[in-house]
N, C-alpha and C. Protein backbone atom coordinates (compact mmCIF):
# COMPACT_ATOMS: atom_id res chain seq x y z
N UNK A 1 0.83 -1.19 0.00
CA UNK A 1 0.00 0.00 0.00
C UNK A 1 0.87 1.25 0.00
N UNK A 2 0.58 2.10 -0.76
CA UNK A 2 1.40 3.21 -0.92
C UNK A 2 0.84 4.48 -0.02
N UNK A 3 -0.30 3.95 0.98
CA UNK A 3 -1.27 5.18 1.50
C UNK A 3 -1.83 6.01 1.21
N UNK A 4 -2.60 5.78 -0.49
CA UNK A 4 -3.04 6.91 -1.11
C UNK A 4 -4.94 6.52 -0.88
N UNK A 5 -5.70 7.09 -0.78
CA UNK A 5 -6.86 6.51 -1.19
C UNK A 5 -7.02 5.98 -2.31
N UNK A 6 -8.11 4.77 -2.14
CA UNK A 6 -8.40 3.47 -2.74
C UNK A 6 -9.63 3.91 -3.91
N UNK A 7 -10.55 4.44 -3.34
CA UNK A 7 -11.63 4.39 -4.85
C UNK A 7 -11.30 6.34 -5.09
N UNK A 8 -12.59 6.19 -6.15
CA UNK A 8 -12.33 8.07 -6.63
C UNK A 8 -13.09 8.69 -5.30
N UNK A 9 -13.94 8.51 -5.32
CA UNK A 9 -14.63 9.16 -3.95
C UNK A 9 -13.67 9.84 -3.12
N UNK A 10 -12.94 9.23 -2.23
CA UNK A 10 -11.83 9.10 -1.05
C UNK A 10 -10.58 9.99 -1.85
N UNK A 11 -10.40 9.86 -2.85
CA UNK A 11 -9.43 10.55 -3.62
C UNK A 11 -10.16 12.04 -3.67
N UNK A 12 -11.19 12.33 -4.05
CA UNK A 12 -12.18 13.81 -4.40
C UNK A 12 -12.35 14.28 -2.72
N UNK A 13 -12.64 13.42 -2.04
CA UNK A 13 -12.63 13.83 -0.68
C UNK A 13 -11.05 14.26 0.05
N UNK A 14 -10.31 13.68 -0.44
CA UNK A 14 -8.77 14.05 0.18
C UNK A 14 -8.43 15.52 -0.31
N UNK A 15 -8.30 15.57 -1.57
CA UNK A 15 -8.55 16.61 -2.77
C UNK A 15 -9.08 17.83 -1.96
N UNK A 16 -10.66 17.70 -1.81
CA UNK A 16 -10.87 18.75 -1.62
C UNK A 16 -11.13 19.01 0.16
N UNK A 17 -10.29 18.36 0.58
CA UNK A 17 -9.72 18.78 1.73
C UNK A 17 -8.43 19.43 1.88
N UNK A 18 -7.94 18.88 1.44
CA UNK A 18 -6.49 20.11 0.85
C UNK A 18 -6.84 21.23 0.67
N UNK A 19 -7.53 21.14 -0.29
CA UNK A 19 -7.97 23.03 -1.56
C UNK A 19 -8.63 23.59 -0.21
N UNK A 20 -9.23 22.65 0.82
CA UNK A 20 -10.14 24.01 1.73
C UNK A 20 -8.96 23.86 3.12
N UNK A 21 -8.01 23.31 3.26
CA UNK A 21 -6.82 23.93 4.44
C UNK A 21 -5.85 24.63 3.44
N UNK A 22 -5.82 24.65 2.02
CA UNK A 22 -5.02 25.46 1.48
C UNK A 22 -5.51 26.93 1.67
N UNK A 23 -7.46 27.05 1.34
CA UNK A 23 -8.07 27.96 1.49
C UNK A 23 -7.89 29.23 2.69
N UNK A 24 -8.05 27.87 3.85
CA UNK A 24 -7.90 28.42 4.85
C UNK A 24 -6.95 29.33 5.62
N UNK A 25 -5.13 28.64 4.69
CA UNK A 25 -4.31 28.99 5.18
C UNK A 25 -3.73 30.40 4.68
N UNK A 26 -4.78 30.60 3.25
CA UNK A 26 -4.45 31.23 2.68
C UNK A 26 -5.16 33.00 2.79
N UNK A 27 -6.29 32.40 3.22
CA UNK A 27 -6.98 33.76 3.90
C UNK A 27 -6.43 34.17 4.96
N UNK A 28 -5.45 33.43 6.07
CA UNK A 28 -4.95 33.96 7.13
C UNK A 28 -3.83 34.60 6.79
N UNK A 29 -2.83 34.25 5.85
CA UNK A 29 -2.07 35.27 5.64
C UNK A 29 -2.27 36.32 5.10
N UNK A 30 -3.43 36.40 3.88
CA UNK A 30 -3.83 37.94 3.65
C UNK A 30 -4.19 38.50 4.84
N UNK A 31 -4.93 37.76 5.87
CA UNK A 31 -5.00 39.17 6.88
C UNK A 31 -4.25 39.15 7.43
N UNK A 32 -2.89 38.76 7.57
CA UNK A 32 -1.76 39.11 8.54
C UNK A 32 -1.01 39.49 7.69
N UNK A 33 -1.31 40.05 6.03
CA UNK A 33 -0.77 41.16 5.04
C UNK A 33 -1.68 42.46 5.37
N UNK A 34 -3.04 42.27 5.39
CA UNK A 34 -2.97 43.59 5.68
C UNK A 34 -3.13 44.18 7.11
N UNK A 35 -2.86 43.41 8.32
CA UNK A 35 -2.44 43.70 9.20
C UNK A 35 -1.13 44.90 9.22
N UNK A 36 -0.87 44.02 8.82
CA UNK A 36 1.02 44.46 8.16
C UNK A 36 0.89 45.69 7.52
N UNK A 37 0.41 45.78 6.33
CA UNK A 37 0.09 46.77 5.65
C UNK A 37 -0.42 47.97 6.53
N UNK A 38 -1.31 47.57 7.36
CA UNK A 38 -2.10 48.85 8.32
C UNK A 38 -0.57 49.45 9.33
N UNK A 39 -0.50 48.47 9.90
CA UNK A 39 0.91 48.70 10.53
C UNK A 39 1.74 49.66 10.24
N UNK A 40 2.20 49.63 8.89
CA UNK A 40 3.62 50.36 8.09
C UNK A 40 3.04 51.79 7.37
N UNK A 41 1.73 51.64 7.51
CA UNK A 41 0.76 52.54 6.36
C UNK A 41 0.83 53.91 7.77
N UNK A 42 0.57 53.16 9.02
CA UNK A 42 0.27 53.76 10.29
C UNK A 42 1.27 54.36 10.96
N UNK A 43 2.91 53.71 10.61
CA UNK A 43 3.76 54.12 10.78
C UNK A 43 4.12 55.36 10.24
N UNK A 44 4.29 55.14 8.55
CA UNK A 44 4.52 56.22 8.05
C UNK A 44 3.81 57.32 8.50
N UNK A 45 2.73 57.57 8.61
CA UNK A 45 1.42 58.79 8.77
C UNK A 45 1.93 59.32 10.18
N UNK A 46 2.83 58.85 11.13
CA UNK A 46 2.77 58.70 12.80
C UNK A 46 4.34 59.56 12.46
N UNK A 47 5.03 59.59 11.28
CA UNK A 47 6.29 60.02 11.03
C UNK A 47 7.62 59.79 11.73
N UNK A 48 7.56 59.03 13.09
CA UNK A 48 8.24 58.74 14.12
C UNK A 48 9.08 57.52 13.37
N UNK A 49 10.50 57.36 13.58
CA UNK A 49 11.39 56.08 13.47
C UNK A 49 10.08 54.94 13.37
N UNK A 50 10.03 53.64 12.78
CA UNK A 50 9.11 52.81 12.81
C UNK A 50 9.73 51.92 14.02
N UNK A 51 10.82 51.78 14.35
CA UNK A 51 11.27 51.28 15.59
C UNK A 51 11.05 52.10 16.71
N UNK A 52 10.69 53.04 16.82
CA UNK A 52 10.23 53.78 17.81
C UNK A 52 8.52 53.37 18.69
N UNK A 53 8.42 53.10 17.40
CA UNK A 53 6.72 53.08 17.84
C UNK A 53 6.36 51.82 18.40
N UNK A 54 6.66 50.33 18.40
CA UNK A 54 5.90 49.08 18.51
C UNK A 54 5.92 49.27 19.95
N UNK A 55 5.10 48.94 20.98
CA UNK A 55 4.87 48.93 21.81
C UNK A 55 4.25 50.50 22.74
N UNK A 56 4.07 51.11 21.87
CA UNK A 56 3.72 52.30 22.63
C UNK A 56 2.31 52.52 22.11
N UNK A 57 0.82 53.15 22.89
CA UNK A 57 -0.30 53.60 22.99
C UNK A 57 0.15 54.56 21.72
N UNK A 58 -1.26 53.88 20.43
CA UNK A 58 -1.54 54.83 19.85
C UNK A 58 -2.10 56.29 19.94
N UNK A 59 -2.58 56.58 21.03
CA UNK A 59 -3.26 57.46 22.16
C UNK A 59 -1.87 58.96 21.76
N UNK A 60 -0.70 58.32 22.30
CA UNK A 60 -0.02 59.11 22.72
C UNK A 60 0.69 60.15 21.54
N UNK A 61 0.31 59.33 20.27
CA UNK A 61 0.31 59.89 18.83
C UNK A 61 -0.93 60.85 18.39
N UNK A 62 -1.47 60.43 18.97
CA UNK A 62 -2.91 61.65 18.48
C UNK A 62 -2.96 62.85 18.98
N UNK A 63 -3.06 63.77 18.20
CA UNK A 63 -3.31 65.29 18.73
C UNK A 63 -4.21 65.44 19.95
N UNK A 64 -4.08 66.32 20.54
CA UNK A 64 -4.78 66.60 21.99
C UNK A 64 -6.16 66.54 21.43
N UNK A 65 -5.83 67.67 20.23
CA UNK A 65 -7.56 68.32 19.33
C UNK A 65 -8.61 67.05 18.83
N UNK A 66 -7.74 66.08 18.78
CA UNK A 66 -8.86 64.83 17.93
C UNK A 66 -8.61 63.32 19.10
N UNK A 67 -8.28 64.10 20.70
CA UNK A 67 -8.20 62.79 20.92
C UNK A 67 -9.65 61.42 21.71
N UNK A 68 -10.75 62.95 21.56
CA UNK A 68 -11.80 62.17 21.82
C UNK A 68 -12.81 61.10 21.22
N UNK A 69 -12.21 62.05 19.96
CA UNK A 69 -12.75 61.48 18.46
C UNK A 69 -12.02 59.63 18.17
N UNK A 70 -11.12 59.86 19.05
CA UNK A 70 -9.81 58.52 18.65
C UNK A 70 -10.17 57.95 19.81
N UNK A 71 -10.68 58.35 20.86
CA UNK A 71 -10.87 57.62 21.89
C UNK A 71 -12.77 56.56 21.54
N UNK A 72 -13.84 57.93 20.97
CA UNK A 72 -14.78 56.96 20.40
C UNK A 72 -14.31 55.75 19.09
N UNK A 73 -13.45 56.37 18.69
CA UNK A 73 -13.37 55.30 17.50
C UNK A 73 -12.43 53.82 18.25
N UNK A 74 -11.46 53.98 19.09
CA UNK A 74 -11.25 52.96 19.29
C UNK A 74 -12.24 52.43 20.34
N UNK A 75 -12.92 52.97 20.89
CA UNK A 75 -14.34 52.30 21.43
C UNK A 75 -14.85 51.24 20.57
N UNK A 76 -15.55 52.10 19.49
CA UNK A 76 -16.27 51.35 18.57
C UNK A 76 -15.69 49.98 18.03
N UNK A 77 -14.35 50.48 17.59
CA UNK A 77 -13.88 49.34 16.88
C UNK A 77 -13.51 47.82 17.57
N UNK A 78 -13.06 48.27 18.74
CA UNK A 78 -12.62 47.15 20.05
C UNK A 78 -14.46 46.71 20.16
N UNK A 79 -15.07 47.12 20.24
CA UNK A 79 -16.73 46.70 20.39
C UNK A 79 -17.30 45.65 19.08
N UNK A 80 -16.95 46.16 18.41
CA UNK A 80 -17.19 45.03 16.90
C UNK A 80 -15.91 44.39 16.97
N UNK A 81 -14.62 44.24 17.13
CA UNK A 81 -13.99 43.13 17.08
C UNK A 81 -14.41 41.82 17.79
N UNK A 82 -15.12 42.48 19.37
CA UNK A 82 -15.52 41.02 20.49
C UNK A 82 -16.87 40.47 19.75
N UNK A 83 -17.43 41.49 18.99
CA UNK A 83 -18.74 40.83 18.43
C UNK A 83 -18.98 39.52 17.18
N UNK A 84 -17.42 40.09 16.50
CA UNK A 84 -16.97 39.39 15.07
C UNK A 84 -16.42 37.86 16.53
N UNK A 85 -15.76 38.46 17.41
CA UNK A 85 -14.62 36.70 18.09
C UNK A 85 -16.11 36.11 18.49
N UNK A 86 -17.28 36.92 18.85
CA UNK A 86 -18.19 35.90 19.90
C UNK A 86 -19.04 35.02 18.51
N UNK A 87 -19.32 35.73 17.42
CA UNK A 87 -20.23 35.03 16.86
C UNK A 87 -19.35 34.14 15.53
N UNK A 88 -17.95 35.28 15.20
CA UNK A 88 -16.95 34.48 14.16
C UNK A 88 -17.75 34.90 12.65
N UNK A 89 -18.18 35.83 12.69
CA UNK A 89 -18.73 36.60 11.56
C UNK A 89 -18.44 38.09 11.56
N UNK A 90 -18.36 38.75 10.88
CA UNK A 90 -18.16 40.12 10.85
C UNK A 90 -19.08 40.65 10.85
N UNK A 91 -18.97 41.69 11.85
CA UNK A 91 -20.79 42.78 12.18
C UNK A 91 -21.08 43.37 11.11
C-alpha cells in the first residue's frame, strides 16, 4: 500500500480537503498582510522612526484636538472586534 486513497470518492474527498486547508491557510495570511500593511501605512502617517513606535499607545500619537474622536473610534472598533470573536462573523 502506498497510503493513497483506494476508490475516486476518497481521492475527491482528500482533494478537496487540501484546496479548503489550502483555502484556509491562505486567507490567514492575507490578513496578517494587511495587518502588516495597516501597521507600516500607520507608521509612516505617525512620522516617528518605525522602531520607535511598537509597543507604545496609539493614544499618545494623536493630537490633543482629535483625541476624543480617537478615543470613540477605538471604542467602537474594540466593540465590533468582540462581536466578530463571539459570533466568528463580521458585524
Amino acid at each position: 500500500m502506498n497510503g493513497s486513497p483506494s476508490t475516486p470518492t476518497a481521492t475527491r474527498e482528500a482533494l478537496e480537503h487540501e484546496l479548503h486547508v489550502h483555502q484556509v491557510e491562505l486567507v490567514q495570511q492575507s490578513e496578517e498582510l494587511q495587518r502588516t500593511q495597516v501597521n507600516l501605512t500607520g507608521s509612516s502617517l505617525l512620522r516617528p522612526p518605525r522602531a520607535s513606535v511598537p509597543g507604545k499607545p496609539l493614544a499618545r500619537f494623536v493630537s490633543s484636538n482629535d483625541a476624543d474622536r480617537w478615543h470613540l473610534y477605538l471604542h467602537r472598533a474594540l466593540a465590533r472586534e468582540t462581536l466578530v470573536d463571539r459570533t466568528g462573523r463580521s458585524a
